[in-house]
Protein backbone atom coordinates (compact mmCIF):
# COMPACT_ATOMS: atom_id res chain seq x y z
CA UNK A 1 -98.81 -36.18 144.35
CA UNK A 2 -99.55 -36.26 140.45
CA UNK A 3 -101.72 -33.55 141.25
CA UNK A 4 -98.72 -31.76 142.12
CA UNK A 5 -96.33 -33.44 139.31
CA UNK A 6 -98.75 -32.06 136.92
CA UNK A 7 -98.79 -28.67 138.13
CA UNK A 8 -95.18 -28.37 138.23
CA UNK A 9 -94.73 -29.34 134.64
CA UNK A 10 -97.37 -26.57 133.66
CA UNK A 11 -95.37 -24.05 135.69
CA UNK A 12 -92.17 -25.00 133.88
CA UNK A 13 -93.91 -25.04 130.83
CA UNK A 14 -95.50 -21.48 131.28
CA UNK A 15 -92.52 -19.59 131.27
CA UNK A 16 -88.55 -20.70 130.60
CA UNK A 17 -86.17 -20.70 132.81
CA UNK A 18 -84.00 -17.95 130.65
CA UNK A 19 -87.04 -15.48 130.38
CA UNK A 20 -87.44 -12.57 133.09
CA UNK A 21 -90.17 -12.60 135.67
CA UNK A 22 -92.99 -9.68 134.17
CA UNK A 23 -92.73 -6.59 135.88
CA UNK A 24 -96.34 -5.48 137.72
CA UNK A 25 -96.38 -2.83 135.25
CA UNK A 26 -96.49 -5.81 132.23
CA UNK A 27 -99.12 -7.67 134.47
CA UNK A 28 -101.29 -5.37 133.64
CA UNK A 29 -102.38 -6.20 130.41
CA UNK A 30 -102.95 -9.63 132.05
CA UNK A 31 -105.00 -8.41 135.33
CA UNK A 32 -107.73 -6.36 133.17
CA UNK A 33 -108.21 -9.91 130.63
CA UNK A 34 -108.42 -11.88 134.00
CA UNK A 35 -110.96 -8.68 134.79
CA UNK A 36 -112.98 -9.29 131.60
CA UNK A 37 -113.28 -12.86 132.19
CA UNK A 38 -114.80 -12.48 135.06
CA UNK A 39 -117.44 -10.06 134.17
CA UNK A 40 -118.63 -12.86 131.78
CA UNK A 41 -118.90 -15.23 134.56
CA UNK A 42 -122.23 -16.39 135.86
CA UNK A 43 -122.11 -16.24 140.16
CA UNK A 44 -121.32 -20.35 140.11
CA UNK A 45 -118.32 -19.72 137.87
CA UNK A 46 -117.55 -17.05 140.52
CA UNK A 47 -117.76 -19.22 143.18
CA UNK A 48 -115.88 -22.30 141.24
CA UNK A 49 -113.02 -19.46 140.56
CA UNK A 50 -112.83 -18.71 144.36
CA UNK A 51 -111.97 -22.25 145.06
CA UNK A 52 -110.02 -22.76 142.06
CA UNK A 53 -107.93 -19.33 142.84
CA UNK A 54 -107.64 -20.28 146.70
CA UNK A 55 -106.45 -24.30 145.90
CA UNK A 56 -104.39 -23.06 143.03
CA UNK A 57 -102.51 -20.51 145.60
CA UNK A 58 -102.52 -23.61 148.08
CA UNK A 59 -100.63 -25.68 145.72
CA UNK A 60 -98.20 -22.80 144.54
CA UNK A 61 -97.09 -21.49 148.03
CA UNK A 62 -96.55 -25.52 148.83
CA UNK A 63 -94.61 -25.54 145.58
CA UNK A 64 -92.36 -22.50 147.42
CA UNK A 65 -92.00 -24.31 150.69
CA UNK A 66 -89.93 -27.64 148.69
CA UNK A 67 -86.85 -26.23 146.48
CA UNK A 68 -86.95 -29.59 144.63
CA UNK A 69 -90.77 -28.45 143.64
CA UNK A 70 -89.71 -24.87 143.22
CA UNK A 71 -86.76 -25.85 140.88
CA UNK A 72 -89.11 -28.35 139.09
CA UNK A 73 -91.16 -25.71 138.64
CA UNK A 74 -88.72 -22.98 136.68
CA UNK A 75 -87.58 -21.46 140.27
CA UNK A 76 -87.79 -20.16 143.08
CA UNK A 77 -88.18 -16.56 142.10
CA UNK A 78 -90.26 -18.00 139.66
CA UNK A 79 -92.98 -19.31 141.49
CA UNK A 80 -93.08 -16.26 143.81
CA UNK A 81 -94.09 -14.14 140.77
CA UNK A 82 -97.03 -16.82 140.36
CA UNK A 83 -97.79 -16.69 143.60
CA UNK A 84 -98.11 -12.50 143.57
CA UNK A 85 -100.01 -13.03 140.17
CA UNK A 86 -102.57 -15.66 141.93
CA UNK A 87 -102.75 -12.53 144.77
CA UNK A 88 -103.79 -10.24 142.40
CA UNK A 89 -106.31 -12.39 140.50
CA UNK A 90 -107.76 -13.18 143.91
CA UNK A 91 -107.98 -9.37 144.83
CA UNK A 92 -109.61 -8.41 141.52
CA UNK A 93 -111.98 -11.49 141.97
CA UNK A 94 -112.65 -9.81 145.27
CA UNK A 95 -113.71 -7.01 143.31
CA UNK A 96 -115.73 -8.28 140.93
CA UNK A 97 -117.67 -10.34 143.92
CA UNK A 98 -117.86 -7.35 145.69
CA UNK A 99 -119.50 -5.42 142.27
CA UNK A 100 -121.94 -8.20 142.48
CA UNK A 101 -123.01 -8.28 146.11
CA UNK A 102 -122.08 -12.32 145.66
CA UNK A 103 -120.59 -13.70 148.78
CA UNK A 104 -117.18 -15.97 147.67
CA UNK A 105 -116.64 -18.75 149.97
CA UNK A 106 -114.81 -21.83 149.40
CA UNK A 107 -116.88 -24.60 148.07
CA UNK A 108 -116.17 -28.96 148.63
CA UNK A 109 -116.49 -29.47 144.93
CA UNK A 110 -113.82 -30.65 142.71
CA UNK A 111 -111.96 -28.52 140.63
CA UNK A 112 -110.30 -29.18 137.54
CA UNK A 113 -106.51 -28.29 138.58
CA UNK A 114 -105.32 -26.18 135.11
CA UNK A 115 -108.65 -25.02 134.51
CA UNK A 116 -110.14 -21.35 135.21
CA UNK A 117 -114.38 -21.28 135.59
CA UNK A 118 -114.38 -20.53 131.75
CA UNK A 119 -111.98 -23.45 130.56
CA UNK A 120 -113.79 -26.32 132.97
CA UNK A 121 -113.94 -29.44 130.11
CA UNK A 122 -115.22 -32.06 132.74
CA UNK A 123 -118.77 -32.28 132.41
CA UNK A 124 -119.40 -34.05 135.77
CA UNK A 125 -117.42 -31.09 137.35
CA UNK A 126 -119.64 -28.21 135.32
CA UNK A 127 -122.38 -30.09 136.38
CA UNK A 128 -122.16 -30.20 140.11
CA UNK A 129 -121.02 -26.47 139.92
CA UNK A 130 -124.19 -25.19 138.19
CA UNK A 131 -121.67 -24.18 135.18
CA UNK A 132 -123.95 -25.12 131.97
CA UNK A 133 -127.24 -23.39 133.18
């Protein structure tokens, strides 16, 4: 449940509680640096970012189901705009997969929870993803 606690605060802490969900239209800007990212990405970043995307939308649409977590989290409405912005990074990872003729598929690995394929800090978790070579 830390797991969860932690993920919650971040949430909160990514945008306040007075501020407007972005529009799609403001996304944008967002979706083509998530784009860019990703066409930096060796294929084992690409497949750490699959599982990473998929337990990250996991642990956001779980956040939806509880109002406490939603609340915790800055909101219901809130965490439904994450949720749509975790759909499109997951459709334009799709994409760039695609580009690449790499097959995504969910891997048993750990993932570090706040951490995108580029950001991973752990060394033991680079390591058993292939992420320093």
């Amino acid at each position: 449940m830390s797991h969860l606690r932690a993920i919650m605060q971040k949430l909160a802490a990514a945008q306040p509680a007075d501020t407007e969900s972005p529009t799609p239209q403001s996304s944008l800007p967002q979706r083509e640096a998530y784009r860019h990212q990703l066409q930096q990405c060796s294929e084992a970043m690409l497949h750490y970012e699959w599982t990473w995307l998929h337990q990250h939308l996991e642990d956001l649409q779980l956040c939806n189901a509880n109002s406490a977590m939603a609340q915790a989290a800055g909101g219901a409405q809130h965490v439904r705009q994450l949720i749509l912005q975790a759909e499109a990074c997951l459709a334009t990872l799709a994409e760039e997969c695609e580009g690449r003729g790499v097959q995504p598929e969910r891997q048993a690995q750990s993932v570090a929870s706040g951490e995108h394929a580029w950001e991973v800090s752990n060394s033991t978790i680079r390591r058993a993803w292939g992420l320093d070579g």
